[in-house]
Protein backbone atom coordinates (compact mmCIF):
# COMPACT_ATOMS: atom_id res chain seq x y z
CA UNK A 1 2.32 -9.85 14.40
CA UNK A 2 3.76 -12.41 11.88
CA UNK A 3 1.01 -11.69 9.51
CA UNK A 4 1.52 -8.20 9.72
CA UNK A 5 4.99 -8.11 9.34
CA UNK A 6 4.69 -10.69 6.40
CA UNK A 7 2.13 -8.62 4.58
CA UNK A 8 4.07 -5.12 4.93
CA UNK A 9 7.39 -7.06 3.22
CA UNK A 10 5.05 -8.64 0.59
CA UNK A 11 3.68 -5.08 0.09
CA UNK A 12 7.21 -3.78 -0.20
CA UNK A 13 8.11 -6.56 -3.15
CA UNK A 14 4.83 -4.81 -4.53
CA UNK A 15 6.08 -1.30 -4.40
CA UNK A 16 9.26 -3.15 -5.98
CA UNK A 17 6.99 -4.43 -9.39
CA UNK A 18 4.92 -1.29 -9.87
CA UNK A 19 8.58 0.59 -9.69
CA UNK A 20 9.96 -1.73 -12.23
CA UNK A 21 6.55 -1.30 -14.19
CA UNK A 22 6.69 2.72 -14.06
CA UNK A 23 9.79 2.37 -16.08
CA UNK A 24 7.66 0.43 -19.33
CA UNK A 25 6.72 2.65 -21.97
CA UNK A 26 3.38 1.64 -22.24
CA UNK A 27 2.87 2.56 -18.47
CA UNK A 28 4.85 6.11 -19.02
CA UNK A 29 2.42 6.70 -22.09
CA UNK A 30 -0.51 6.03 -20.32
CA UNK A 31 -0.18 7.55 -16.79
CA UNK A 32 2.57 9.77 -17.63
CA UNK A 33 0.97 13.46 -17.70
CA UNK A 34 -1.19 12.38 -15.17
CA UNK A 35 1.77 11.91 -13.08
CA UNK A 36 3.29 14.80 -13.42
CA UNK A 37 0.34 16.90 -13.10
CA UNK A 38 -0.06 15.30 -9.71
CA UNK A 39 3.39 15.32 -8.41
CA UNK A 40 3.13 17.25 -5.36
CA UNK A 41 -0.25 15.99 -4.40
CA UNK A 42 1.03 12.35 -4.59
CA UNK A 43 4.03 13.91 -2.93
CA UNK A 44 1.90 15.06 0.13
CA UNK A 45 -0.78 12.23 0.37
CA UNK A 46 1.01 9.13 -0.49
CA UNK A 47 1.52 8.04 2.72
CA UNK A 48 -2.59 8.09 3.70
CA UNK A 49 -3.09 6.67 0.13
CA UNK A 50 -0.95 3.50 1.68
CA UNK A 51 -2.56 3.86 4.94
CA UNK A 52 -6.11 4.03 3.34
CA UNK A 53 -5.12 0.84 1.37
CA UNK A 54 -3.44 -0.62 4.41
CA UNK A 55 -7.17 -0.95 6.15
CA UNK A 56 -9.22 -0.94 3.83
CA UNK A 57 -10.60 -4.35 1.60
CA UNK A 58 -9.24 -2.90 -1.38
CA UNK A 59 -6.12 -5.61 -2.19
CA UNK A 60 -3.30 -3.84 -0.81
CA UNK A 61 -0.96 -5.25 -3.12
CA UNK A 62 -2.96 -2.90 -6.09
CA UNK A 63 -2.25 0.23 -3.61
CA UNK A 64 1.23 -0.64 -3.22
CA UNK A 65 2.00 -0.76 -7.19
CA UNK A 66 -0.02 2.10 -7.60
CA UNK A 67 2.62 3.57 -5.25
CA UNK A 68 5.39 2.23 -6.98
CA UNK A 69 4.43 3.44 -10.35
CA UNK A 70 3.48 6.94 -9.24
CA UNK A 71 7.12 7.01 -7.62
CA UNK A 72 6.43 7.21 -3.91
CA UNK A 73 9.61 6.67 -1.80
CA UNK A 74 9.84 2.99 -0.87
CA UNK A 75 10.66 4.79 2.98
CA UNK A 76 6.95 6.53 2.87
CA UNK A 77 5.52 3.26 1.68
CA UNK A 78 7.14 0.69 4.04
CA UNK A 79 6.12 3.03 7.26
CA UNK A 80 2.71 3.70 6.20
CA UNK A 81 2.10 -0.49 5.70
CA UNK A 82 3.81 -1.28 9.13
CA UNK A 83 1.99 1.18 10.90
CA UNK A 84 -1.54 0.60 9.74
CA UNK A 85 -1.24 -3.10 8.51
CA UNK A 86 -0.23 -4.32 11.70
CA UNK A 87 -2.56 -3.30 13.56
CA UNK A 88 -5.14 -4.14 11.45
CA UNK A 89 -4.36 -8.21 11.75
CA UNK A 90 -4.38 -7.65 15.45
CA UNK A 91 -7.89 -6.07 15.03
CA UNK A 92 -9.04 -9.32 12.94
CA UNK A 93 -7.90 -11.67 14.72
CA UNK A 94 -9.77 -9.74 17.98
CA UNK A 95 -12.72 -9.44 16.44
CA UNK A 96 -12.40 -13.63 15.18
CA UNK A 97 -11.66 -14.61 18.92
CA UNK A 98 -13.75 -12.46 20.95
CA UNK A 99 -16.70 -12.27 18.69
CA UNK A 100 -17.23 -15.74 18.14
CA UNK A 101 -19.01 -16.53 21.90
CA UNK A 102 -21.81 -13.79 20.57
CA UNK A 103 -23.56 -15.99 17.80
């Protein structure tokens, strides 16, 4: 539960640098129009984008940048990493304990 809870905050501080980093120029240049040609899709999705990225191997700190820079509410972000990342330490650490006695 720790390790969830630690993980979702530290994903959080993420969402916190790729906010900070939407606001360089060289970021705005580079993934501006592509941002607001997307708006409303990253709008409607962004929360499975974090939940994807929650589960998934992918570094979750990347995904929770991404949603930083693209401007997803920090709200959308923090309640798609506690409800997904949470869980998923809870499913590691089953499949560590109760798996072991099988090899």
């Amino acid at each position: 539960m720790v390790l969830g809870i630690v993980s979702s905050i530290a994903g959080m501080l993420g969402w916190g640098i790729g906010r900070r980093l939407g606001h360089l120029e060289f970021v705005k240049r580079n993934l501006g129009e592509f941002k607001e040609d997307h708006r409303e899709f990253i709008r409607r999705y962004g929360y499975w984008a974090v939940a994807i990225g929650s589960i998934t191997p992918f570094p979750f700190s990347l995904t929770c940048w991404a949603a930083g820079v693209m401007g997803l509410r920090g709200i959308t972000v923090f309640l798609a990493a506690l409800t997904f990342r949470i869980p998923r330490f809870f499913l590691y650490y089953w499949l560590i304990a109760y798996t072991g006695n099988w090899f």
